[in-house]
Every structure is written in C-alpha cells, then in structure tokens.
N, C-alpha and C. Protein backbone atom coordinates (compact mmCIF):
# COMPACT_ATOMS: atom_id res chain seq x y z
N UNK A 1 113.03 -199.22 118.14
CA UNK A 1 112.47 -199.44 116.83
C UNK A 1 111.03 -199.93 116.99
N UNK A 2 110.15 -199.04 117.46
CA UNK A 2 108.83 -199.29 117.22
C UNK A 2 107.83 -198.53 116.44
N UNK A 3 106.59 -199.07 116.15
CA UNK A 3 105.60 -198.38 115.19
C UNK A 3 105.79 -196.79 115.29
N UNK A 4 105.51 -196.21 116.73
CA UNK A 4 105.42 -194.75 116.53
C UNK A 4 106.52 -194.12 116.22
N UNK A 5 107.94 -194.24 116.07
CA UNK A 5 108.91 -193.78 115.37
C UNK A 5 108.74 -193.84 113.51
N UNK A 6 108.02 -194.43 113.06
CA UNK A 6 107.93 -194.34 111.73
C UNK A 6 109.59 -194.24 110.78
N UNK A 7 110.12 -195.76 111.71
CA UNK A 7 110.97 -195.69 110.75
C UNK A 7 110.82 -196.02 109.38
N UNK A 8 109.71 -196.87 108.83
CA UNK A 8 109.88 -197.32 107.64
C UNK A 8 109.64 -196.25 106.55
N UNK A 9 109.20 -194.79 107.27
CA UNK A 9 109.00 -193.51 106.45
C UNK A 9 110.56 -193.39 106.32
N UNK A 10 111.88 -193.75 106.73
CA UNK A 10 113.17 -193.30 106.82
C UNK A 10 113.83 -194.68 105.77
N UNK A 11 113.01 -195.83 105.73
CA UNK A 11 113.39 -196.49 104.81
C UNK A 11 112.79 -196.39 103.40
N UNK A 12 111.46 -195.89 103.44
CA UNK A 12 111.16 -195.32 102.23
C UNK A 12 112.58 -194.22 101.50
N UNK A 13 112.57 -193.44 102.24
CA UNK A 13 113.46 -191.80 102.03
C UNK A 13 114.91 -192.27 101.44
N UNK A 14 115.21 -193.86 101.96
CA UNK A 14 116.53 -194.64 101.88
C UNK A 14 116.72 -194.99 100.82
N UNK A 15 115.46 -195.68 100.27
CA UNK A 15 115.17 -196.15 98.95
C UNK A 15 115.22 -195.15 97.83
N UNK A 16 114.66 -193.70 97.85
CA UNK A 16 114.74 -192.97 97.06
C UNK A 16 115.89 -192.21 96.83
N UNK A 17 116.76 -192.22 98.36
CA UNK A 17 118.07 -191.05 97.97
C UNK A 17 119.08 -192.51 98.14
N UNK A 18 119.27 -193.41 96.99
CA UNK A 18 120.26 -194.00 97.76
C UNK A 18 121.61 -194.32 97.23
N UNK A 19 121.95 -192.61 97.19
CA UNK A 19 123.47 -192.08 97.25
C UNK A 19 123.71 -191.65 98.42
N UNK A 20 122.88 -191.65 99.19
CA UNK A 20 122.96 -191.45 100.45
C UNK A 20 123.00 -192.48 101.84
N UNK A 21 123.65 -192.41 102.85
CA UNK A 21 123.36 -193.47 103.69
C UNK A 21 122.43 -193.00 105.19
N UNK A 22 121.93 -194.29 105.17
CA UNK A 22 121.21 -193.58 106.44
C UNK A 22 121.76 -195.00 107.97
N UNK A 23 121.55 -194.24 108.74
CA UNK A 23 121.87 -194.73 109.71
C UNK A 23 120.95 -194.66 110.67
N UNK A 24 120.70 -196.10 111.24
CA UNK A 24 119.63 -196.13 112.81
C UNK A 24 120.16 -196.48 113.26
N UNK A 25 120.14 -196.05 114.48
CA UNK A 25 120.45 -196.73 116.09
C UNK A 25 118.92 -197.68 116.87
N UNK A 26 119.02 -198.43 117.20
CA UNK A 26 117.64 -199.10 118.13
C UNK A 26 117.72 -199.94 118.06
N UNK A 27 116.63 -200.90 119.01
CA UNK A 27 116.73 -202.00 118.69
C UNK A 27 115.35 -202.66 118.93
N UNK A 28 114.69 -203.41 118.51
CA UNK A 28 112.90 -203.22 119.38
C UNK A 28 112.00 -204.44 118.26
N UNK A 29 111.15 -204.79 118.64
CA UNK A 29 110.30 -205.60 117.83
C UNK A 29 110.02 -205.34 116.51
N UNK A 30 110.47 -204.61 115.70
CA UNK A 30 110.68 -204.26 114.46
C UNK A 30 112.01 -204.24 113.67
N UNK A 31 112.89 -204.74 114.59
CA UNK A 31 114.57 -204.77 113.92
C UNK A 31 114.62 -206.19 112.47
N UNK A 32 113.90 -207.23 112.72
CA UNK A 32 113.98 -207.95 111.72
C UNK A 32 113.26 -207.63 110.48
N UNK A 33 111.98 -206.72 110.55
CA UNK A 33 111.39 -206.40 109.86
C UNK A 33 111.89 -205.22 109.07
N UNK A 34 112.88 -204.59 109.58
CA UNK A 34 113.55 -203.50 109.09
C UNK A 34 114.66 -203.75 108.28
N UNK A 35 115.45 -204.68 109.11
CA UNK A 35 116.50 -205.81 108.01
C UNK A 35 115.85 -206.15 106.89
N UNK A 36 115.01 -206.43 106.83
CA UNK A 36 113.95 -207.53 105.41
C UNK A 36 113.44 -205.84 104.52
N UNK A 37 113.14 -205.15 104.81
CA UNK A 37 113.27 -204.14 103.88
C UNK A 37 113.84 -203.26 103.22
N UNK A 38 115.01 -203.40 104.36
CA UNK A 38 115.71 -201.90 104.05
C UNK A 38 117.00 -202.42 102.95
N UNK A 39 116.88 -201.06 101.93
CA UNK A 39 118.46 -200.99 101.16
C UNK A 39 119.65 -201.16 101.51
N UNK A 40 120.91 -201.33 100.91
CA UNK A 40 121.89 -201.21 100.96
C UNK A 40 122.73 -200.20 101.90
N UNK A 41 121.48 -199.55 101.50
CA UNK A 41 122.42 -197.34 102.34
C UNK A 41 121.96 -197.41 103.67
N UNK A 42 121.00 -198.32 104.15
CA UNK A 42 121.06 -198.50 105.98
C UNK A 42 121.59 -199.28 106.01
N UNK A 43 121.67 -198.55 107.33
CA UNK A 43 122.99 -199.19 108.68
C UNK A 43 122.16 -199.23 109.61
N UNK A 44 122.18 -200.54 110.05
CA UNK A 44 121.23 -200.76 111.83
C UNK A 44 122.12 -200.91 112.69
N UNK A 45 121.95 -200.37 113.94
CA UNK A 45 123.31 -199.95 115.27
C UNK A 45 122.04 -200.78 116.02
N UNK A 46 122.34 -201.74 116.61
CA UNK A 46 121.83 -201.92 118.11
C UNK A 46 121.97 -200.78 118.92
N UNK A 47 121.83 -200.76 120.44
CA UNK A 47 122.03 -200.24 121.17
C UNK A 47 123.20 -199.82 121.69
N UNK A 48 123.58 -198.84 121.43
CA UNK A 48 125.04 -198.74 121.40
C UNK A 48 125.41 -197.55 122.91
N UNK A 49 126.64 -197.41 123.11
CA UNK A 49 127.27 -196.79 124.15
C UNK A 49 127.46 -195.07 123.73
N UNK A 50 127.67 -194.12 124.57
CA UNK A 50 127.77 -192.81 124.32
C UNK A 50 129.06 -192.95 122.97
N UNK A 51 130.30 -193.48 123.41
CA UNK A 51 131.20 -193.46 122.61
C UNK A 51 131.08 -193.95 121.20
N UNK A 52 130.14 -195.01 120.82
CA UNK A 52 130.13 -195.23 119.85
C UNK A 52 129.08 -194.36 118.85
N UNK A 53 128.33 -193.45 119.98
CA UNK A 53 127.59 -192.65 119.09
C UNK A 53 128.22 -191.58 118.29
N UNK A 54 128.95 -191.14 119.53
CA UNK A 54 129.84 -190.39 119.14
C UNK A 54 130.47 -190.60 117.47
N UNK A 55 131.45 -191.43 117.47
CA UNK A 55 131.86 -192.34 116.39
C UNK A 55 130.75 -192.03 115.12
N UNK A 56 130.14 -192.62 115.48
CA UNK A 56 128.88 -192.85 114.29
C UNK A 56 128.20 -191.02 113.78
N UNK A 57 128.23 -190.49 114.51
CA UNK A 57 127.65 -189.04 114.57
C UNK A 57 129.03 -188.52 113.36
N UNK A 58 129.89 -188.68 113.84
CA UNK A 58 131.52 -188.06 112.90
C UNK A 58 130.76 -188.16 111.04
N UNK A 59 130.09 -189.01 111.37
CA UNK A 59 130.13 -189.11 109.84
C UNK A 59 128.54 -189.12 109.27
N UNK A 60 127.83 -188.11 109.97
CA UNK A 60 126.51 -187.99 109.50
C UNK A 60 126.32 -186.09 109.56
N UNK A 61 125.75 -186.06 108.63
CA UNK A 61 125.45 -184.59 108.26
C UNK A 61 123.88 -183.69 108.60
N UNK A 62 122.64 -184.97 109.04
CA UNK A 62 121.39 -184.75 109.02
C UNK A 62 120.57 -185.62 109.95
N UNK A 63 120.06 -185.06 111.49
CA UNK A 63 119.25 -186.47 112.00
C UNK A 63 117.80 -186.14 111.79
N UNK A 64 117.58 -187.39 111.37
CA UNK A 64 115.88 -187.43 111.07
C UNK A 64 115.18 -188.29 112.07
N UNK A 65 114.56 -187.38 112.50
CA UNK A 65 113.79 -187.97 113.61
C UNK A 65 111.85 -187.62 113.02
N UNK A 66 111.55 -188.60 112.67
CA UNK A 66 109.98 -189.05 112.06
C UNK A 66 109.20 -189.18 112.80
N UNK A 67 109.15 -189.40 114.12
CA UNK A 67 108.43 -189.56 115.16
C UNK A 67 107.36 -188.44 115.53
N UNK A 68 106.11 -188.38 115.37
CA UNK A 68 105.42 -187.53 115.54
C UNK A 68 104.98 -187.50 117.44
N UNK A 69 105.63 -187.89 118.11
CA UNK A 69 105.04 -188.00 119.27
C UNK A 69 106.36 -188.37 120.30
N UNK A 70 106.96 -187.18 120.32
CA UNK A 70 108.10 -187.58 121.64
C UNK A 70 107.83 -186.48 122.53
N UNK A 71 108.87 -186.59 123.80
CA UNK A 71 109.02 -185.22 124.73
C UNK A 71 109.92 -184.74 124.64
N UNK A 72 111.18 -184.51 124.73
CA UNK A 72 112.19 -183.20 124.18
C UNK A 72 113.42 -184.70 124.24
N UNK A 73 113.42 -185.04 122.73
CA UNK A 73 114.13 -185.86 122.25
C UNK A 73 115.42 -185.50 122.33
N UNK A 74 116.02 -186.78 123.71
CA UNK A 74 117.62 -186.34 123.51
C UNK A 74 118.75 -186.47 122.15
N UNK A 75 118.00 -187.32 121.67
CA UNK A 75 118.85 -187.36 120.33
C UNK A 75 119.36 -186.39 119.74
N UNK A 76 118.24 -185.22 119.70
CA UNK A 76 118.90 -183.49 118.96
C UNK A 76 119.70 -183.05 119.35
N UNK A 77 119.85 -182.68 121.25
CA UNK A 77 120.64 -182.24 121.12
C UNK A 77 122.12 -183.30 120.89
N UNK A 78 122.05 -184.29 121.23
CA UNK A 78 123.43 -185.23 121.03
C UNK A 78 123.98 -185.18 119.90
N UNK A 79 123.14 -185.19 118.56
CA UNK A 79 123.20 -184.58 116.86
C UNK A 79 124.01 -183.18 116.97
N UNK A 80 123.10 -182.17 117.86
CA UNK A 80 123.36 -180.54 117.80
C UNK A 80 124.79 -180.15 118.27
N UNK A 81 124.98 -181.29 119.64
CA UNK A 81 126.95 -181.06 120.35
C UNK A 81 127.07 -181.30 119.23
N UNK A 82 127.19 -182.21 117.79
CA UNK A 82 128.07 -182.40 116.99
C UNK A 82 127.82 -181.98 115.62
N UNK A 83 127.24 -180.82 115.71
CA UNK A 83 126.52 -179.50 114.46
C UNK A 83 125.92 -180.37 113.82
N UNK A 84 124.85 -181.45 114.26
CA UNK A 84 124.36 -181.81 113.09
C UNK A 84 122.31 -181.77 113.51
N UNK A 85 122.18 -180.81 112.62
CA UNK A 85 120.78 -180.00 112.60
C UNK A 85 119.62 -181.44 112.56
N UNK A 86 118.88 -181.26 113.04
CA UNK A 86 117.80 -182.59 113.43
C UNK A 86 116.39 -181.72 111.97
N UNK A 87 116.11 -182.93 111.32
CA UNK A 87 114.57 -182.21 110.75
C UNK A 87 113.34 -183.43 111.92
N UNK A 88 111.95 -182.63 111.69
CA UNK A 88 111.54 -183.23 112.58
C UNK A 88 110.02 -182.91 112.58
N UNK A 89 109.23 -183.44 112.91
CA UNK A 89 107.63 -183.03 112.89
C UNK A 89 107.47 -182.10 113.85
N UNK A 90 106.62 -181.33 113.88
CA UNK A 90 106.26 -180.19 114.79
C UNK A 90 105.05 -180.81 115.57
N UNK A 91 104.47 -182.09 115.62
CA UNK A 91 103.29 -182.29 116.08
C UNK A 91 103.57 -182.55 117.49
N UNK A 92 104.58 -182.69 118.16
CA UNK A 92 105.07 -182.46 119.80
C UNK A 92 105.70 -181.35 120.00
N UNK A 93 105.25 -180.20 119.40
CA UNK A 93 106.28 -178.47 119.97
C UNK A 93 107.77 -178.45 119.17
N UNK A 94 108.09 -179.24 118.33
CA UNK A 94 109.25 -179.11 118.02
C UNK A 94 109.92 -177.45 117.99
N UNK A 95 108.91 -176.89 117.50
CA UNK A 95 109.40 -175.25 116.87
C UNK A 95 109.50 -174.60 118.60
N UNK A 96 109.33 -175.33 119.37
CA UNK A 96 109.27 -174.64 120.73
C UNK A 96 110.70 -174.05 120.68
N UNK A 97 111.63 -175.21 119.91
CA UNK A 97 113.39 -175.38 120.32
C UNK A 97 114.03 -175.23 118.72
N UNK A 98 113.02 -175.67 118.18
CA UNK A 98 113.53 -175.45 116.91
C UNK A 98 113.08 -174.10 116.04
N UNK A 99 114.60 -173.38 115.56
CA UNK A 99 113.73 -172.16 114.68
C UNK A 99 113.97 -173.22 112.83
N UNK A 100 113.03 -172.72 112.51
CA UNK A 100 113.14 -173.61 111.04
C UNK A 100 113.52 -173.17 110.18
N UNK A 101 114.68 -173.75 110.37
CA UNK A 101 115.70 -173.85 108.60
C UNK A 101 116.73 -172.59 109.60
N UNK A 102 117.16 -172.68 110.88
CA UNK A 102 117.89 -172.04 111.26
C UNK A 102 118.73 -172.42 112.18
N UNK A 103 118.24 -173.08 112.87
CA UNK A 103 119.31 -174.30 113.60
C UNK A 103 118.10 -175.78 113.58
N UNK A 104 117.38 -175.74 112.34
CA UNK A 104 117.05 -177.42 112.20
C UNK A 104 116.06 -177.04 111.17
N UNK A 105 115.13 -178.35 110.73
CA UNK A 105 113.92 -178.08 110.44
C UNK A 105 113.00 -178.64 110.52
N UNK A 106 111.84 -177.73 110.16
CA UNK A 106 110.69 -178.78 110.81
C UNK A 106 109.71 -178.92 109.45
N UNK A 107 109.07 -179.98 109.50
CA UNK A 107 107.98 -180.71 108.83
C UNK A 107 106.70 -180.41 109.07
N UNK A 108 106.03 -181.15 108.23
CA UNK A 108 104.66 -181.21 108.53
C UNK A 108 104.00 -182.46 108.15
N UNK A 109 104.70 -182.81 107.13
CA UNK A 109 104.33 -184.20 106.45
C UNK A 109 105.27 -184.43 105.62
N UNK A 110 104.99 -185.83 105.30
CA UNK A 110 106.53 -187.09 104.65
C UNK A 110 106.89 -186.42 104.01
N UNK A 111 105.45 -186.32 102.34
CA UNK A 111 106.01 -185.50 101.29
C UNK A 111 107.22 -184.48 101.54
N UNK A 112 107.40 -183.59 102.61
CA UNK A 112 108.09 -182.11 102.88
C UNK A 112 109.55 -183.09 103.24
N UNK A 113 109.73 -183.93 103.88
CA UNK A 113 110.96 -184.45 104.56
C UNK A 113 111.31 -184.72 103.03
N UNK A 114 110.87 -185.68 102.18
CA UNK A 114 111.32 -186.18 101.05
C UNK A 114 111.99 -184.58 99.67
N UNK A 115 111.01 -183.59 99.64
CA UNK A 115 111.49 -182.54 99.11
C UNK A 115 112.46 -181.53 99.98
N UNK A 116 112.60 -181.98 101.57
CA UNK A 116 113.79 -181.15 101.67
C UNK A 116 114.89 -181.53 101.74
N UNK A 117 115.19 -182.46 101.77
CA UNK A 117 116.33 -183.72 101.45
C UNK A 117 116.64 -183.57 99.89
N UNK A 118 115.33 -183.89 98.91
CA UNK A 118 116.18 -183.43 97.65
C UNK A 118 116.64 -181.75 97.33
N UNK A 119 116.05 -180.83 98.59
CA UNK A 119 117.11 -179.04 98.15
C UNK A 119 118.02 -179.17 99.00
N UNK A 120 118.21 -179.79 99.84
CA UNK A 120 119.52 -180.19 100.77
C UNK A 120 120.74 -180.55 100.13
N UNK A 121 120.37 -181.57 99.08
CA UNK A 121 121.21 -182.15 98.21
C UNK A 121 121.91 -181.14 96.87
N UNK A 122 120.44 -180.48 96.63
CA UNK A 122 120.90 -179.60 95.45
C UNK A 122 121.51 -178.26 96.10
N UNK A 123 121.31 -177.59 97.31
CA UNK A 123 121.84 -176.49 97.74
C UNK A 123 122.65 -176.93 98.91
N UNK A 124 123.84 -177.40 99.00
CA UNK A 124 124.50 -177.93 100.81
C UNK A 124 124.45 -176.24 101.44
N UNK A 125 124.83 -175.45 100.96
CA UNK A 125 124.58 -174.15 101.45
C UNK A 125 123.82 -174.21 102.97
N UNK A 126 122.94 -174.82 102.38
CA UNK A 126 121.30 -174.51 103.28
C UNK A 126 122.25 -174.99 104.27
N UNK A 127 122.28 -176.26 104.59
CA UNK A 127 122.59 -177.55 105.76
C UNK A 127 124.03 -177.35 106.27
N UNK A 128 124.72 -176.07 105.55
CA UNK A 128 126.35 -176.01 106.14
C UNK A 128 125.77 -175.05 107.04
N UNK A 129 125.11 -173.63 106.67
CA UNK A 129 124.34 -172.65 107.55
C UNK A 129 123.79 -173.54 108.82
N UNK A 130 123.14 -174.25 108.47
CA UNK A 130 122.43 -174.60 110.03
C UNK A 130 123.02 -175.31 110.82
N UNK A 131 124.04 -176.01 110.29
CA UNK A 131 124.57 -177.09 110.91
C UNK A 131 125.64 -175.81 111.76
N UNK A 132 126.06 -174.64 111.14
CA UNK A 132 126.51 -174.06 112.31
C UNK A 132 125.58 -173.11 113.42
N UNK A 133 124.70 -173.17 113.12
CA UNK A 133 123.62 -172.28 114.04
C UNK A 133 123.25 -173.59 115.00
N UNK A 134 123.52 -174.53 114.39
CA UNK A 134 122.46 -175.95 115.50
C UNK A 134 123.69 -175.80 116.89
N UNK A 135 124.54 -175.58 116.92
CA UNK A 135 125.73 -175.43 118.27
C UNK A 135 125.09 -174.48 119.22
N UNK A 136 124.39 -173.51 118.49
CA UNK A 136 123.90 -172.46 119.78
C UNK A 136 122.71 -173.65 120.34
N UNK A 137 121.88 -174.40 119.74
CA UNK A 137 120.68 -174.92 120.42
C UNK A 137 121.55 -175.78 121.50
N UNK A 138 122.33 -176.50 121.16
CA UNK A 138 122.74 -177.46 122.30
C UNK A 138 123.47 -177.05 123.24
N UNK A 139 124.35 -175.38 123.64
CA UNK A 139 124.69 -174.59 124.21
C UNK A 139 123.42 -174.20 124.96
N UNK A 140 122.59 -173.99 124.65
CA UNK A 140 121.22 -173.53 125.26
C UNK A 140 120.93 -174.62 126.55
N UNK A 141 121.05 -175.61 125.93
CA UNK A 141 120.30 -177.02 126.97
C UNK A 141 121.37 -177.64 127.35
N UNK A 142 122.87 -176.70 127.29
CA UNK A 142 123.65 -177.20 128.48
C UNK A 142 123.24 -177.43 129.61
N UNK A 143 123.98 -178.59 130.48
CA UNK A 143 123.09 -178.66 132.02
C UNK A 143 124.02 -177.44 132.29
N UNK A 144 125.03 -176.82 132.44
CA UNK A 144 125.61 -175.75 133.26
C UNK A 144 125.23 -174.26 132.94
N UNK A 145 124.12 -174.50 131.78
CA UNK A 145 123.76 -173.18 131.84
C UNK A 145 122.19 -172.93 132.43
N UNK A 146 121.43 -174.93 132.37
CA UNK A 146 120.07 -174.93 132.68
C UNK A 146 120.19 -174.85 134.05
N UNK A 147 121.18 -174.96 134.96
CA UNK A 147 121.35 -175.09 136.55
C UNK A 147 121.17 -173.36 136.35
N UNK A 148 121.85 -173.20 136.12
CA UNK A 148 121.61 -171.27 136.37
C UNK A 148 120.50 -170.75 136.11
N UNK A 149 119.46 -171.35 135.28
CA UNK A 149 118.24 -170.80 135.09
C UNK A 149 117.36 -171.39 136.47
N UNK A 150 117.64 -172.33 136.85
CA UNK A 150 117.14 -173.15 137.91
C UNK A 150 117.49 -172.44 139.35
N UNK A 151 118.53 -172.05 139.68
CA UNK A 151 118.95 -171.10 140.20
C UNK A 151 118.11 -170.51 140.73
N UNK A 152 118.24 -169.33 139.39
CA UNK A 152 117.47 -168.10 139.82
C UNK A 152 115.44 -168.03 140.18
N UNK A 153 114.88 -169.10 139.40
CA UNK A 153 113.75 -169.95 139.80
C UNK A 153 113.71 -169.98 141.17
N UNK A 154 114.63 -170.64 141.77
CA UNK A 154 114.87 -171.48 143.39
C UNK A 154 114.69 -170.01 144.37
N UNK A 155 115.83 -168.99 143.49
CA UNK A 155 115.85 -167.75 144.46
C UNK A 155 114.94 -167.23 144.58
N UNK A 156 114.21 -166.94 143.57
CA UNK A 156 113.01 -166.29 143.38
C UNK A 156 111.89 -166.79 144.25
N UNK A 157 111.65 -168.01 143.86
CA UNK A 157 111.08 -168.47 144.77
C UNK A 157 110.61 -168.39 146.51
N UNK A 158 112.29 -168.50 146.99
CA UNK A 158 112.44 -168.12 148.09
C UNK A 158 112.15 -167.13 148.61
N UNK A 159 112.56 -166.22 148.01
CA UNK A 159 112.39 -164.59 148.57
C UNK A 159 110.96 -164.33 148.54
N UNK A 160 109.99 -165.09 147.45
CA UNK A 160 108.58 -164.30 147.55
C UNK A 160 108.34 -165.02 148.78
N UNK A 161 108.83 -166.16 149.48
CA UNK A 161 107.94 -166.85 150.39
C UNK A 161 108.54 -166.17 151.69
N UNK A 162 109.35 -165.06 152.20
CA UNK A 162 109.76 -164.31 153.29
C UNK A 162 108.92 -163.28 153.59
C-alpha cells in the first residue's frame, strides 16, 4: 500500500459504486490512512498466504489494478487462474498481455475505470465474456508451458553455436 499503486483512486471508485465491495490486499505506510478514508464496501487484507487468497478471490468478479508503473504484475494472472479479468493502465505494456475487453481491460485514465465499472454493472454480459476468455491468459503464463518455450530458446541456441 504505497503512493504509486493509487489506491485512493480505488477508494474514490468505492465511494461511488457502493453496492459494490472492494477488496485490498497490502499492507505498507498508507494502511492507516486508508482505514480513515475508506467506506463501508472496503475490505483491507494484510498480507495474506496463497490460501487465503485463494478464499478471498471465490468471491470477487473484477481486479483493479491502478498502478501505472509495474513489471508483469503477478496479481493478474492469480485473478486470471480464477477467471477473474484484471482492468488496468496500459502505461507499463499492459496490452502486451492484455487484449482489451477480451480477456481484461485496459485504461487510460480514472475517468474510463469509473465509466467502465458503471457498463459492467449495466451490461454483466461484457465481464461474464471475459471472465471466460481471461483462463486462456493464465494458461499462456503457465510455468509448464513457459519451460517449453524456454526449451526450444536453449536448443536453438545451442545448435547455432556448433
């Protein structure tokens, strides 16, 4: 829970949809400050164990990740094993992994997170579709299928150097 995650853009979003619940996991020099603002509809998780993510994932439909500045955020796919489509800024390659509005989506700015959350709401259509296309992304970045790409890299490799 620090500045460059922009959670308080996720407590804004909390405040406006709040028939909805949102849920964080973290824990960081901003956890009291997040308590003191946030609504009713967050839930703050300390640092929690694979299993309890697990748990907690059962009952979420959408991960929002606000962070304009990560490297290939494990969170998606951990969301994606459990069909649940990540939206997300494109300002670190997101669209590298993400096709948009097909197994996730991507942003550009708050305003867009805040209006696709309210057609999310008015069409579930959209978010049942992706949420089953998001299984192929995390099938993709299996380790047992990334060893085989690695593989053939290694072989390749080899053979040009004979």
């Amino acid at each position: 829970l620090i500045k460059r995650k922009r959670i308080f853009e996720l407590i804004d979003i909390a405040k406006e949809f709040d028939n909805l619940n949102f849920h964080i996991i973290g824990s960081g020099s901003l956890k009291s400050d997040i308590l003191k603002c946030s609504s009713k509809n967050v839930i703050l998780y300390d640092h929690i164990n694979n299993t309890e993510i697990s748990n907690i994932l059962i009952n979420m439909d959408l991960n929002i990740l606000l962070s304009k500045s990560e490297g290939f955020p494990k969170v998606i796919l951990e969301a994606a094993y459990s069909s649940i489509p990540s939206v997300l800024y494109d300002d670190y390659g997101a669209s590298e992994w993400i096709v948009n509005r097909k197994n996730g989506f991507i942003v550009s700015h708050f305003e867009e997170v805040r209006l696709l959350i309210a057609e999310l709401i008015e069409n579930p259509l959209i978010l049942q579709r992706v949420s089953r296309n998001v299984k192929d992304l995390a099938s993709f970045f299996d380790w047992r299928n990334i060893i085989k790409n690695w593989e053939l890299v290694i072989f390749k490799l080899y053979n040009e150097r004979k």
